[in-house]
PDB file of N, CA and C in Angstrom:
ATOM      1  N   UNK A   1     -91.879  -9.280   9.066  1.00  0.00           N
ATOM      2  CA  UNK A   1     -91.956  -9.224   7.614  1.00  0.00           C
ATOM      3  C   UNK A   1     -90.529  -9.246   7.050  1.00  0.00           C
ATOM      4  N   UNK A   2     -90.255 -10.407   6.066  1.00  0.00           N
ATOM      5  CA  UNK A   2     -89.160 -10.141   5.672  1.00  0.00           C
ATOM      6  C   UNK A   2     -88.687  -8.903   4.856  1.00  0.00           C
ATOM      7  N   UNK A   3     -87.582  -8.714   3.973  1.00  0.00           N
ATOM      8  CA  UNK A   3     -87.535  -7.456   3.323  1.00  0.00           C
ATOM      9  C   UNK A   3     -88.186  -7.522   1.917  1.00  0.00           C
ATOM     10  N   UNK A   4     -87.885  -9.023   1.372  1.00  0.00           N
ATOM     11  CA  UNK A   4     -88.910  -9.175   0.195  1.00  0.00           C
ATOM     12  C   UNK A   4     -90.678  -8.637   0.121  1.00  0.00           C
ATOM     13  N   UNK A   5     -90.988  -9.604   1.195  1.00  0.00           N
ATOM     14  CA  UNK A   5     -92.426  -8.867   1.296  1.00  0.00           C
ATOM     15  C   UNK A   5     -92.507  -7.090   1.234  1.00  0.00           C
ATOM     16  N   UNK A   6     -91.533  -6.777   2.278  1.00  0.00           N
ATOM     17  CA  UNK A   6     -92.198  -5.028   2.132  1.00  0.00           C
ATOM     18  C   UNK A   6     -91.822  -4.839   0.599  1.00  0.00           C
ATOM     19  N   UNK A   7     -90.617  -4.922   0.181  1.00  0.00           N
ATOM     20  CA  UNK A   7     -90.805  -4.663  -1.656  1.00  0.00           C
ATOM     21  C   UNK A   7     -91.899  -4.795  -2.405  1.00  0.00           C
ATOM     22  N   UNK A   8     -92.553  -6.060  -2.003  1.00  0.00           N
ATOM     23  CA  UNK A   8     -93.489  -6.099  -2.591  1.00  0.00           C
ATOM     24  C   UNK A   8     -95.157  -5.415  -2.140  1.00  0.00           C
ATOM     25  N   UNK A   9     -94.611  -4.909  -0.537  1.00  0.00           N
ATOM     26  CA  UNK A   9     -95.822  -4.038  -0.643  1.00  0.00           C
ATOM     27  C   UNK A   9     -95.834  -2.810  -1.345  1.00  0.00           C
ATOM     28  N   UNK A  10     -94.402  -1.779  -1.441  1.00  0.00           N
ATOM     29  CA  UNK A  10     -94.340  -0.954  -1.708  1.00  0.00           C
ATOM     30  C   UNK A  10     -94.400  -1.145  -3.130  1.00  0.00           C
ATOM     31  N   UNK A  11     -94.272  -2.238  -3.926  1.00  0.00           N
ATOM     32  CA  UNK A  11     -94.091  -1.698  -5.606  1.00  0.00           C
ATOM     33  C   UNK A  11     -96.176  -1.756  -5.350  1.00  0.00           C
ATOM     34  N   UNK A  12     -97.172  -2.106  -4.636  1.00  0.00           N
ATOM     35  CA  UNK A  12     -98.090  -2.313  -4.872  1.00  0.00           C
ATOM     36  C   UNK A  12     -98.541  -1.322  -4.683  1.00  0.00           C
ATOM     37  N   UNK A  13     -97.796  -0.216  -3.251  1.00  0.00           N
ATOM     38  CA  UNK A  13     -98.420   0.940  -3.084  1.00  0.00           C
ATOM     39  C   UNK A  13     -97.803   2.144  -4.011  1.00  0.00           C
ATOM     40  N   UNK A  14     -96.839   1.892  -4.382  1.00  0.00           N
ATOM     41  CA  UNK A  14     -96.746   2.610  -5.606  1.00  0.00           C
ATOM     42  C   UNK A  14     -96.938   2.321  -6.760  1.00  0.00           C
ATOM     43  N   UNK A  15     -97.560   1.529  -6.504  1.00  0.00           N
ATOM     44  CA  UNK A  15     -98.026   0.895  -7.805  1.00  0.00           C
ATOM     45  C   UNK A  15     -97.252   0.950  -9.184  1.00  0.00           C
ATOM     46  N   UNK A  16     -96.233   0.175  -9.058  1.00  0.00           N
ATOM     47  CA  UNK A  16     -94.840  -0.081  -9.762  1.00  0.00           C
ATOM     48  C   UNK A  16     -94.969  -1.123 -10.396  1.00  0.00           C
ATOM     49  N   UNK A  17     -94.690  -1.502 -11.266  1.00  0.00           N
ATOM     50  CA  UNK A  17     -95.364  -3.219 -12.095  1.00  0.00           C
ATOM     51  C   UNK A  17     -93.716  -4.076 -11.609  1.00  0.00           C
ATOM     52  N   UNK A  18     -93.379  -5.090 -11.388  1.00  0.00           N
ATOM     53  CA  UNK A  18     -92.578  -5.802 -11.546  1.00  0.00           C
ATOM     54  C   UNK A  18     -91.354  -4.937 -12.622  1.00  0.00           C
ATOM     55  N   UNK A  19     -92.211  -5.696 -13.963  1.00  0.00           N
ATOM     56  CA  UNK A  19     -91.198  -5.161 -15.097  1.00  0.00           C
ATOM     57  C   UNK A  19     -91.176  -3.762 -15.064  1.00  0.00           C
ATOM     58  N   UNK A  20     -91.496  -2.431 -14.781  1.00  0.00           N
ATOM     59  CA  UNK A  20     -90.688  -1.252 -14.453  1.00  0.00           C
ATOM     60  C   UNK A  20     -89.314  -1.688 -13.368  1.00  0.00           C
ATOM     61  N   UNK A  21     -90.144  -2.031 -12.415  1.00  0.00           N
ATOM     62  CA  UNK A  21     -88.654  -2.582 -11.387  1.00  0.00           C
ATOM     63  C   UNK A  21     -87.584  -3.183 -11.803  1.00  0.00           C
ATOM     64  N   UNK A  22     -88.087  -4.050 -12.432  1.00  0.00           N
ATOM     65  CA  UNK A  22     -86.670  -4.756 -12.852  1.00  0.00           C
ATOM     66  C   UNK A  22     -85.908  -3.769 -13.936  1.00  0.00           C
ATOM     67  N   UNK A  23     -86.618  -3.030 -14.799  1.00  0.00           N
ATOM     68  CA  UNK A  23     -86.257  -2.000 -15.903  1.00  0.00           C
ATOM     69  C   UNK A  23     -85.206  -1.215 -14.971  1.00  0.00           C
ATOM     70  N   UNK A  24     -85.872  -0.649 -13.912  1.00  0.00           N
ATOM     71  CA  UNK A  24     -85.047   0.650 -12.737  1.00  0.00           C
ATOM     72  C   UNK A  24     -84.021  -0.027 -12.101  1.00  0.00           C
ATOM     73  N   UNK A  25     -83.645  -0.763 -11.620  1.00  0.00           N
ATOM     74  CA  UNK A  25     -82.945  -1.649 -10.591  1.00  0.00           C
ATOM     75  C   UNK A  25     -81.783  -2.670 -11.703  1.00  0.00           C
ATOM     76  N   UNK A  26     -82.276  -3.214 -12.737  1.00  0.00           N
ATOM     77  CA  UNK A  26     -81.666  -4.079 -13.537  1.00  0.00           C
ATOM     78  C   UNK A  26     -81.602  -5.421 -12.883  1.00  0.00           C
ATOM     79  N   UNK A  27     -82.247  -5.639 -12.218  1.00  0.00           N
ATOM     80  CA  UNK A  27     -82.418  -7.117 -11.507  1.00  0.00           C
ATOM     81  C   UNK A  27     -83.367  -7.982 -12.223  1.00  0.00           C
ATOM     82  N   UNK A  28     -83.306  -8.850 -12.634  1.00  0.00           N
ATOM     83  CA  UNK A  28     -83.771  -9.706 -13.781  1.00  0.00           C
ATOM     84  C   UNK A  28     -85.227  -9.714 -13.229  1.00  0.00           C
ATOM     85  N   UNK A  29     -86.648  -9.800 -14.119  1.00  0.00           N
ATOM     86  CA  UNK A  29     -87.533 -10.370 -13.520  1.00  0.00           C
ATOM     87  C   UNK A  29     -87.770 -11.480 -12.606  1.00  0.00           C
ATOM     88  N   UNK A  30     -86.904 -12.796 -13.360  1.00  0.00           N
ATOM     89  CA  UNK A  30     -86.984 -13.980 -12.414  1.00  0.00           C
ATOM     90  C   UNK A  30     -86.252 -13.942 -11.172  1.00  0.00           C
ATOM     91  N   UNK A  31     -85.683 -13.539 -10.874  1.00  0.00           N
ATOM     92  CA  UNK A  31     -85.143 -12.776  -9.502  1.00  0.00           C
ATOM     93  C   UNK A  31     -86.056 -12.411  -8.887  1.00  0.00           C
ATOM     94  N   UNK A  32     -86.645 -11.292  -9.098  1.00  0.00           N
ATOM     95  CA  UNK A  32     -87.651 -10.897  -8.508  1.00  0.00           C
ATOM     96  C   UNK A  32     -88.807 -11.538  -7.895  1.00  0.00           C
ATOM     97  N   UNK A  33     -88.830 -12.532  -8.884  1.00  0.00           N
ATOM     98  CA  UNK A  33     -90.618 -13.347  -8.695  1.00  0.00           C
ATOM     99  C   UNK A  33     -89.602 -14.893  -8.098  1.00  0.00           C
ATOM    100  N   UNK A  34     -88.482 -14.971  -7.803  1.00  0.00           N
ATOM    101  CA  UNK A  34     -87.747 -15.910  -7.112  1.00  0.00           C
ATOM    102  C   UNK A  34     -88.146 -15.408  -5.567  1.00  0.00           C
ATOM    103  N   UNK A  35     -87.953 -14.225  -5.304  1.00  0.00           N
ATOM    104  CA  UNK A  35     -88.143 -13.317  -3.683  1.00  0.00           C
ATOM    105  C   UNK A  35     -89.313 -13.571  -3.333  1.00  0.00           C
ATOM    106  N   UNK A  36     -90.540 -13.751  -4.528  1.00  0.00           N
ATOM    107  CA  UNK A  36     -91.809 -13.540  -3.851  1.00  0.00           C
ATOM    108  C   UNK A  36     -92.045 -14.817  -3.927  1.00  0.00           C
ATOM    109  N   UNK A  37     -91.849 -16.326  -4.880  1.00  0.00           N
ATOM    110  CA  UNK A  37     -92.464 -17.589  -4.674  1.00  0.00           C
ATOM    111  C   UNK A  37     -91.293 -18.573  -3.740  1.00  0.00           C
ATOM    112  N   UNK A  38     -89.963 -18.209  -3.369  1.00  0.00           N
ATOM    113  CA  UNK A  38     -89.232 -18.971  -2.294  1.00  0.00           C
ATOM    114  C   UNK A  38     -89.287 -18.278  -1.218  1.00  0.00           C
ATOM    115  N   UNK A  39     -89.543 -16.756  -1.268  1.00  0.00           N
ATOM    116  CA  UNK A  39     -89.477 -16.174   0.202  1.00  0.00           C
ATOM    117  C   UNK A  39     -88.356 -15.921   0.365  1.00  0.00           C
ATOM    118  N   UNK A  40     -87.101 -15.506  -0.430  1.00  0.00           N
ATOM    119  CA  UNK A  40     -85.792 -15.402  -0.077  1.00  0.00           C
ATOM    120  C   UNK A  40     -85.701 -13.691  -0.348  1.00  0.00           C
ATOM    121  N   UNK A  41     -84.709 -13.042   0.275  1.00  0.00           N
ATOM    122  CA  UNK A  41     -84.650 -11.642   0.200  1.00  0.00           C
ATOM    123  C   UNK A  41     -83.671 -11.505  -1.147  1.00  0.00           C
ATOM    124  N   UNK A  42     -83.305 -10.247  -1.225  1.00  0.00           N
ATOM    125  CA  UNK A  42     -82.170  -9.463  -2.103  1.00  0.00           C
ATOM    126  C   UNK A  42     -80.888  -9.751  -1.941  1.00  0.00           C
ATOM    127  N   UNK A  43     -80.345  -9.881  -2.321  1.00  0.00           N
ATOM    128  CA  UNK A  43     -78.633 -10.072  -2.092  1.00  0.00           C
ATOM    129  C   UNK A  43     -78.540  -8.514  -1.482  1.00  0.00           C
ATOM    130  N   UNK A  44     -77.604  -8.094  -0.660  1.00  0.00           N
ATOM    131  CA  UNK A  44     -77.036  -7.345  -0.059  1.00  0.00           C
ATOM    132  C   UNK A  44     -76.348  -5.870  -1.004  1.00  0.00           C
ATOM    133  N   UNK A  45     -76.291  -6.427  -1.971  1.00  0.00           N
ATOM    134  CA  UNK A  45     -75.456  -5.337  -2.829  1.00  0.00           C
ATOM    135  C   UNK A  45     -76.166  -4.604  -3.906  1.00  0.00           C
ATOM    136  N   UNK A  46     -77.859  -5.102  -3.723  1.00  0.00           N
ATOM    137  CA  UNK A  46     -78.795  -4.579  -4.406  1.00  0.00           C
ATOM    138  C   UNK A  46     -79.563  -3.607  -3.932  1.00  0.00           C
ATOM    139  N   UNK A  47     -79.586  -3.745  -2.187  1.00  0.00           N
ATOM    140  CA  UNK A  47     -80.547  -2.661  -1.531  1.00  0.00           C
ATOM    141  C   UNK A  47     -80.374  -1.404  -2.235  1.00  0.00           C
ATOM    142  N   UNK A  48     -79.274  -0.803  -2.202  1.00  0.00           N
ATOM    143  CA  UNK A  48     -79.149   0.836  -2.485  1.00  0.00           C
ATOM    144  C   UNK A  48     -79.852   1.090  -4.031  1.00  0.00           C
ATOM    145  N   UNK A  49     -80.263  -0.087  -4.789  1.00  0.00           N
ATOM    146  CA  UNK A  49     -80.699   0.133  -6.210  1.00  0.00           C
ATOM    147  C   UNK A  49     -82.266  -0.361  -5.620  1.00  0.00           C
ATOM    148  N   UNK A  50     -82.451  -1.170  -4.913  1.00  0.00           N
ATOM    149  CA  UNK A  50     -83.794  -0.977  -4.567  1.00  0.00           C
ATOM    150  C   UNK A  50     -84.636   0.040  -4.245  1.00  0.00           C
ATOM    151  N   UNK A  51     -83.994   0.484  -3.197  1.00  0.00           N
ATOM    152  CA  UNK A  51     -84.158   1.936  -2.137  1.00  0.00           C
ATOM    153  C   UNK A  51     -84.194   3.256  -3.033  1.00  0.00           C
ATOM    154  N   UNK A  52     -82.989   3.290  -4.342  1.00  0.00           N
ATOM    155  CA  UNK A  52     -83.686   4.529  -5.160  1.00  0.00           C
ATOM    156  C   UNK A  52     -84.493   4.092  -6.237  1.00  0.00           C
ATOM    157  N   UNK A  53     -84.830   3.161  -6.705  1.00  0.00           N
ATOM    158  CA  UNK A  53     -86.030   2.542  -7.618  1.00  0.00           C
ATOM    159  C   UNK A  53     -87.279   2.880  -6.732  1.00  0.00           C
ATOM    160  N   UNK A  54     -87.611   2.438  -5.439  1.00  0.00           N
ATOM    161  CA  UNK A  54     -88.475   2.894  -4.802  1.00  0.00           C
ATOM    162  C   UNK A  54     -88.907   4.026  -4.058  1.00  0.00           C
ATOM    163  N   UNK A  55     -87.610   4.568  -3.844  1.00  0.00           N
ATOM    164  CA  UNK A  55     -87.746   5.954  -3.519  1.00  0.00           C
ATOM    165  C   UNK A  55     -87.565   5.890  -2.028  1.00  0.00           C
ATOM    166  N   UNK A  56     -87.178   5.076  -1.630  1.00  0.00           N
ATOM    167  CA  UNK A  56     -86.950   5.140  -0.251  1.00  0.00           C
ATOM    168  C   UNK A  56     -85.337   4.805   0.687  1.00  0.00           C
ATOM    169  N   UNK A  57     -85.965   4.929   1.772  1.00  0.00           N
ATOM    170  CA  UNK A  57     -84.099   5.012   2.196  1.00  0.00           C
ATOM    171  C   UNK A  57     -83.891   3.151   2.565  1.00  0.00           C
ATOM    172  N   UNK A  58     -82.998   3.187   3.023  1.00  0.00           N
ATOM    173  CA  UNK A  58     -82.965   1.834   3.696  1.00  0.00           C
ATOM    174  C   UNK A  58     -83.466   1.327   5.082  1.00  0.00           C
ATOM    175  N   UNK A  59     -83.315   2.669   5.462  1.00  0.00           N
ATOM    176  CA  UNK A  59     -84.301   2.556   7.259  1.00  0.00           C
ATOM    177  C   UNK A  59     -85.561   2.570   6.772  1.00  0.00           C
ATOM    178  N   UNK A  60     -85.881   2.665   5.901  1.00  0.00           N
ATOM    179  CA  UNK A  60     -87.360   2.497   5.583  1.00  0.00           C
ATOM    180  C   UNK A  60     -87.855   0.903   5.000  1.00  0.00           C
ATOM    181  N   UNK A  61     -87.178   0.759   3.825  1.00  0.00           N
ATOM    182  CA  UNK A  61     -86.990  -0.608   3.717  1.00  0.00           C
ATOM    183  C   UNK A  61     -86.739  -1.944   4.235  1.00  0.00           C
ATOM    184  N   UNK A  62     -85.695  -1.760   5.562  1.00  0.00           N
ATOM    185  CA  UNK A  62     -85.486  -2.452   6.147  1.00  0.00           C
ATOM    186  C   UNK A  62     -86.191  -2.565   7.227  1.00  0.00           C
ATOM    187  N   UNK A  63     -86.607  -1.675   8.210  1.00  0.00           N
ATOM    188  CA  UNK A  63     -87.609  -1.462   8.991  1.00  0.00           C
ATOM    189  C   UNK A  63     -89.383  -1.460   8.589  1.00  0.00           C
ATOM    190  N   UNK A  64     -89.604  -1.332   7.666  1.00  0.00           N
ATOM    191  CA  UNK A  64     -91.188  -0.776   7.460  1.00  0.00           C
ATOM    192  C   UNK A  64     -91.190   0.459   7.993  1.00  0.00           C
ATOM    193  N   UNK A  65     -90.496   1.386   8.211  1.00  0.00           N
ATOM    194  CA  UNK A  65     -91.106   2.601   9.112  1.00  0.00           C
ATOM    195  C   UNK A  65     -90.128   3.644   8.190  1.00  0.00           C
ATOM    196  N   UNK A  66     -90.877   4.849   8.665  1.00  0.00           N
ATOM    197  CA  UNK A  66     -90.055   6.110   8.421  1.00  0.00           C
ATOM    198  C   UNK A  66     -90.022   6.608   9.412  1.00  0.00           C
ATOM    199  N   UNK A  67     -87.972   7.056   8.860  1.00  0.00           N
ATOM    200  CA  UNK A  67     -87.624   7.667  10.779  1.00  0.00           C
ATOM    201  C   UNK A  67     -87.693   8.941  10.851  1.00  0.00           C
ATOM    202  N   UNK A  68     -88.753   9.170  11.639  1.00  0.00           N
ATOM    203  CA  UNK A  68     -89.231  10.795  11.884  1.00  0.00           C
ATOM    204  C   UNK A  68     -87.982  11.719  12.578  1.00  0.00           C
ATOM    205  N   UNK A  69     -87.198  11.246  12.857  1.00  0.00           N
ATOM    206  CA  UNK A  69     -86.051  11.705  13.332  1.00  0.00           C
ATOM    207  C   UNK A  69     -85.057  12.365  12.801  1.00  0.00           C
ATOM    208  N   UNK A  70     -84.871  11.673  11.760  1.00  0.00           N
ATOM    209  CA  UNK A  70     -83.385  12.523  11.110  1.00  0.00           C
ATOM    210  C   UNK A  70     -83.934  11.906   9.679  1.00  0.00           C
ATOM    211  N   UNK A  71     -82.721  12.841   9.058  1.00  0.00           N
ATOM    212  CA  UNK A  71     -82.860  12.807   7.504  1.00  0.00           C
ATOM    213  C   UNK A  71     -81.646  12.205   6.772  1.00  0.00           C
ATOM    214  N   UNK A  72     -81.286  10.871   6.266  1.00  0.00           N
ATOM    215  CA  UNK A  72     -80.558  10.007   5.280  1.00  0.00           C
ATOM    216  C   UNK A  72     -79.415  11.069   5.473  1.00  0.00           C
ATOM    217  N   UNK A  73     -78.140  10.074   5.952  1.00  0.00           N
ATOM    218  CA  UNK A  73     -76.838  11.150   5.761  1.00  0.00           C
ATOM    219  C   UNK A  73     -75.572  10.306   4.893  1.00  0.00           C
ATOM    220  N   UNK A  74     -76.819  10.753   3.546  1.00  0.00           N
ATOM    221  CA  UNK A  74     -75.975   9.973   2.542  1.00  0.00           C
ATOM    222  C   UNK A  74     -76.687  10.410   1.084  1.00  0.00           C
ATOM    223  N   UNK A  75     -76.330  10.533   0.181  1.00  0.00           N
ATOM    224  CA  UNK A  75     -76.744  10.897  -1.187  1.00  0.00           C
ATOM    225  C   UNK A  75     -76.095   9.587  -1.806  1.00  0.00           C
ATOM    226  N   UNK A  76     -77.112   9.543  -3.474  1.00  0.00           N
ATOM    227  CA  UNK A  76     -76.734   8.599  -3.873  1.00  0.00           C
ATOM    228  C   UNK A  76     -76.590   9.648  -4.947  1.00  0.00           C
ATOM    229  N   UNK A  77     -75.573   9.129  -5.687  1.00  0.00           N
ATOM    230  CA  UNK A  77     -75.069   9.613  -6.900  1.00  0.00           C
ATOM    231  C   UNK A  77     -74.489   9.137  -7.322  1.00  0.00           C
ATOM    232  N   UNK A  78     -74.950   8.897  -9.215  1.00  0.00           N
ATOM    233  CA  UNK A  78     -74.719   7.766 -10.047  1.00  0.00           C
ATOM    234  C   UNK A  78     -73.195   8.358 -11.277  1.00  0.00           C
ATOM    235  N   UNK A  79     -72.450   7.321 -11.491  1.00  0.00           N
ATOM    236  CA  UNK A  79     -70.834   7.180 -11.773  1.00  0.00           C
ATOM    237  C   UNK A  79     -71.559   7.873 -13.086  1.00  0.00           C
ATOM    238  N   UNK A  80     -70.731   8.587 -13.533  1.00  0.00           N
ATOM    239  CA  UNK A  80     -70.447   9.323 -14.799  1.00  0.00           C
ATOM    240  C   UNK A  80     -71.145  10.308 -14.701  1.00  0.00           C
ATOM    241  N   UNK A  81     -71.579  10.896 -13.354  1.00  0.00           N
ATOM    242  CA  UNK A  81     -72.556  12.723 -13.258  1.00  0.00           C
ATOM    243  C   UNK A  81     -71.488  13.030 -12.916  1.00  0.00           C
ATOM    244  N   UNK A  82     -71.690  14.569 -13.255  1.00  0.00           N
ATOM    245  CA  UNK A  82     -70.469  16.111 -12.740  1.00  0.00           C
ATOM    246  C   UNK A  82     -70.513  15.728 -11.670  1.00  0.00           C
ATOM    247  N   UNK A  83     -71.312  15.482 -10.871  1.00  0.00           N
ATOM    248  CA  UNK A  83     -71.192  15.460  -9.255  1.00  0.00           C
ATOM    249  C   UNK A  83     -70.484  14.156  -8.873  1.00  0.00           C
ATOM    250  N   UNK A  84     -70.313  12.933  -9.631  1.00  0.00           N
ATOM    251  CA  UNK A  84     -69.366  12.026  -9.266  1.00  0.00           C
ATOM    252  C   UNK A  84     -68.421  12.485  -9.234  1.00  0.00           C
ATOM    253  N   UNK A  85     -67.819  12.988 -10.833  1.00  0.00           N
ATOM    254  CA  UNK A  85     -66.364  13.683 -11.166  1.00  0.00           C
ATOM    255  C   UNK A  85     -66.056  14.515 -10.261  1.00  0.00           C
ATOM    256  N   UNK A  86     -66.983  15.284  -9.331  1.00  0.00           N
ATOM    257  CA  UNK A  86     -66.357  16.083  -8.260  1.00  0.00           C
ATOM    258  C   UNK A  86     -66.249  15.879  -7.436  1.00  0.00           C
ATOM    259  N   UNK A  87     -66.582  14.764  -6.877  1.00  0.00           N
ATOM    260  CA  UNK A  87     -66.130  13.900  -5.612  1.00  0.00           C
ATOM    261  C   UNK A  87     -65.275  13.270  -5.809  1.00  0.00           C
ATOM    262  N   UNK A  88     -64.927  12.415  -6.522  1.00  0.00           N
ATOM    263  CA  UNK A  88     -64.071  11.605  -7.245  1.00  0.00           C
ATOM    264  C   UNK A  88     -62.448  12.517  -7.559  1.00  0.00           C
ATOM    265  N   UNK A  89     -62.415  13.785  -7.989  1.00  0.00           N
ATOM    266  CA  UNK A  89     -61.387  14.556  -7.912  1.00  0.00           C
ATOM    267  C   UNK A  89     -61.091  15.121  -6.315  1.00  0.00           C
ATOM    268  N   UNK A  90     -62.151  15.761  -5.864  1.00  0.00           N
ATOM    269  CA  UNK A  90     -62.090  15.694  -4.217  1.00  0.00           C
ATOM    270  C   UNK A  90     -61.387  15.487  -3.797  1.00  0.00           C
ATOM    271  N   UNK A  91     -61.481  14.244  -3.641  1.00  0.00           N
ATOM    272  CA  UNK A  91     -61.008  13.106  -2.845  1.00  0.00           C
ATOM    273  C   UNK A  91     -59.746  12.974  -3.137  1.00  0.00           C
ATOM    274  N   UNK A  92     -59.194  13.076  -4.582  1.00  0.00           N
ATOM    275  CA  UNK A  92     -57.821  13.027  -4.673  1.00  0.00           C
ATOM    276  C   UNK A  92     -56.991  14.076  -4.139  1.00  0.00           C
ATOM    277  N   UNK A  93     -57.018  14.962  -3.468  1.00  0.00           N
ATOM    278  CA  UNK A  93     -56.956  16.287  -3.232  1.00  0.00           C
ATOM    279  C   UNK A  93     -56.199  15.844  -2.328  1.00  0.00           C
ATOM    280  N   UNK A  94     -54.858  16.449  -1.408  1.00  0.00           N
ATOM    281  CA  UNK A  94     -54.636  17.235  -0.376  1.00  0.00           C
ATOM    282  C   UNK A  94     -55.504  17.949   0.541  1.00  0.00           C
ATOM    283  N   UNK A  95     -55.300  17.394   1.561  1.00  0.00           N
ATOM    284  CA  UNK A  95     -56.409  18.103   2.752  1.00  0.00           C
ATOM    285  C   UNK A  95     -56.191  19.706   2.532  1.00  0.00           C
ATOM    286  N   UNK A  96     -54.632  20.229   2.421  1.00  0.00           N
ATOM    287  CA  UNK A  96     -54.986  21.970   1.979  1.00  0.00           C
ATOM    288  C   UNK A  96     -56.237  22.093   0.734  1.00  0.00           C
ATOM    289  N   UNK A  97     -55.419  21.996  -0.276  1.00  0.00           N
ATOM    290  CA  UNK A  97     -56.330  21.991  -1.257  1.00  0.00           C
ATOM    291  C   UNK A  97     -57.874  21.892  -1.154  1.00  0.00           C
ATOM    292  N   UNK A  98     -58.292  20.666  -0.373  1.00  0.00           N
ATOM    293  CA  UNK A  98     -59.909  20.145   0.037  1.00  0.00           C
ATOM    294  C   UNK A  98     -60.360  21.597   0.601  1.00  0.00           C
ATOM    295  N   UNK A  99     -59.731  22.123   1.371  1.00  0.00           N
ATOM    296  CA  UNK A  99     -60.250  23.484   2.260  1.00  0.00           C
ATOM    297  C   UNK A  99     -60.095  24.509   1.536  1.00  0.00           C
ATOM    298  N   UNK A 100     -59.001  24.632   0.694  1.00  0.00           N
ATOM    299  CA  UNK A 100     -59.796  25.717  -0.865  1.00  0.00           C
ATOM    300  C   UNK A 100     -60.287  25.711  -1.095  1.00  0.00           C
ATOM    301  N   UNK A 101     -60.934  24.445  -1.782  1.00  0.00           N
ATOM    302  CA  UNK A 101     -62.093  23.914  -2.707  1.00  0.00           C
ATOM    303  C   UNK A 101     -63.080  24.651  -1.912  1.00  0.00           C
ATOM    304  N   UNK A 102     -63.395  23.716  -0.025  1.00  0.00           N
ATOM    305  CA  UNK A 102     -64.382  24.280   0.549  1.00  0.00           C
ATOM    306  C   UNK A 102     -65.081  25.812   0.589  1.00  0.00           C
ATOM    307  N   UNK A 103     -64.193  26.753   1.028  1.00  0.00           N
ATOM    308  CA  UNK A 103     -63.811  27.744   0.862  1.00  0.00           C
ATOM    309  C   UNK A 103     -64.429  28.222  -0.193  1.00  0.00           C
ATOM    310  N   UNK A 104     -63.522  27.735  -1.373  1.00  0.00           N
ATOM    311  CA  UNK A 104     -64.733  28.829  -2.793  1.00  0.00           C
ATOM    312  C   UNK A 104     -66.240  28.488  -2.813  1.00  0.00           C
ATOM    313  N   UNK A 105     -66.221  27.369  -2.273  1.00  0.00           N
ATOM    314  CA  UNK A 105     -67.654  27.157  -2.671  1.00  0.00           C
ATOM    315  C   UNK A 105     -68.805  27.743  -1.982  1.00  0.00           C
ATOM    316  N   UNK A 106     -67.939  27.965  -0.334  1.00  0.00           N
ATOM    317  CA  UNK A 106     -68.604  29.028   0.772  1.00  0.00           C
ATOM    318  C   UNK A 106     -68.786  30.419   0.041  1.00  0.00           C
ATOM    319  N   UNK A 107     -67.833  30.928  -0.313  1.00  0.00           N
ATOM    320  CA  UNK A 107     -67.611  32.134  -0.964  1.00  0.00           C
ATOM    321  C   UNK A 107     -69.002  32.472  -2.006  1.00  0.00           C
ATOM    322  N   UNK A 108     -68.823  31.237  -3.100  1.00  0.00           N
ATOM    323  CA  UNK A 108     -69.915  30.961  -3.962  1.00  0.00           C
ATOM    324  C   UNK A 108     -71.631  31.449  -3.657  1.00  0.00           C
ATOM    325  N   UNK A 109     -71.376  30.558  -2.515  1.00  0.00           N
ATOM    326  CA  UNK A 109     -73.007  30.526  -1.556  1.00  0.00           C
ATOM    327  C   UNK A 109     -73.076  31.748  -1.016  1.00  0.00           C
ATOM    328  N   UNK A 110     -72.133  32.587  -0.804  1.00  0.00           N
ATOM    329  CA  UNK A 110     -72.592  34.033  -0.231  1.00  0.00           C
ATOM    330  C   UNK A 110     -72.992  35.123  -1.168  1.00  0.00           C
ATOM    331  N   UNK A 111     -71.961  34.587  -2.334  1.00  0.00           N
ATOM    332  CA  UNK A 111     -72.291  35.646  -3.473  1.00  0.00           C
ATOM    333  C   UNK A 111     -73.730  35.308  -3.714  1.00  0.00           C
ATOM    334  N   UNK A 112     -74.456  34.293  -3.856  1.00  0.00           N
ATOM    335  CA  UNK A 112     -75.789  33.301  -4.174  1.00  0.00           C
ATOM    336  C   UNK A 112     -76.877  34.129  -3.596  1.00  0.00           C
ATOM    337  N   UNK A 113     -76.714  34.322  -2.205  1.00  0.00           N
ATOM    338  CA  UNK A 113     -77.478  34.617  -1.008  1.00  0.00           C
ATOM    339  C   UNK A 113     -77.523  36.327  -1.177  1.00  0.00           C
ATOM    340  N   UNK A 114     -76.452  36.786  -1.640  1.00  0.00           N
ATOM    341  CA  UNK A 114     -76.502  38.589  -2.057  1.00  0.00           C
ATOM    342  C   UNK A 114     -77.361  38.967  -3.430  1.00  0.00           C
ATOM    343  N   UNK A 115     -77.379  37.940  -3.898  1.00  0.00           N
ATOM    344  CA  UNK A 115     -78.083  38.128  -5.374  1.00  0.00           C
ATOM    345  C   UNK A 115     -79.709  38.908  -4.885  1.00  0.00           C
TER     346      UNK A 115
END
């Protein structure tokens, strides 16, 4: 099965209309209905907007299967959330600094856990 087809099983089993998809994803309708009447897949740089439009990972998508094994070691998180800005500063950091950061936030989680 190519990867188009499973898209299109899953918008059926979630019963997702096209135009929501294209609404979630921003991939034009005719795009879409290009995948299902030439049989051609996604461009490459769309999966990760597929995969959270559908709710699934990419080992799922790409495979048909869910991997009973392990759990996605990756978050998606969209540019302009607090949680970008804090990765995004992160990262600019000094490795000391990074292990402060770590640090309070351990600290944080204990105070959390005493509550």
């Amino acid at each position: 099965m190519i990867i188009s087809e499973r898209i299109f099983e899953l918008l059926e089993e979630k019963k997702i209309s096209r135009k929501d998809f294209s609404e979630r994803t921003g991939i034009s309708q005719s795009t879409i209905s290009d995948w299902k009447r030439k049989k051609t897949n996604p461009a490459s740089d769309k999966i990760m907007l597929i995969c959270q439009a559908l709710e699934v990972t990419p080992y799922e998508l790409l495979s048909g299967t869910k991997c009973g094994c392990c759990e996605p070691d990756y978050v998606l998180i969209g540019k302009g959330t607090d949680e970008h800005t804090l990765i995004e500063q992160y990262r600019s950091l000094k490795q000391m600094d990074k292990g402060r950061i770590l640090g309070y936030l351990q600290m944080l989680q204990e105070c959390e856990r005493k509550k």
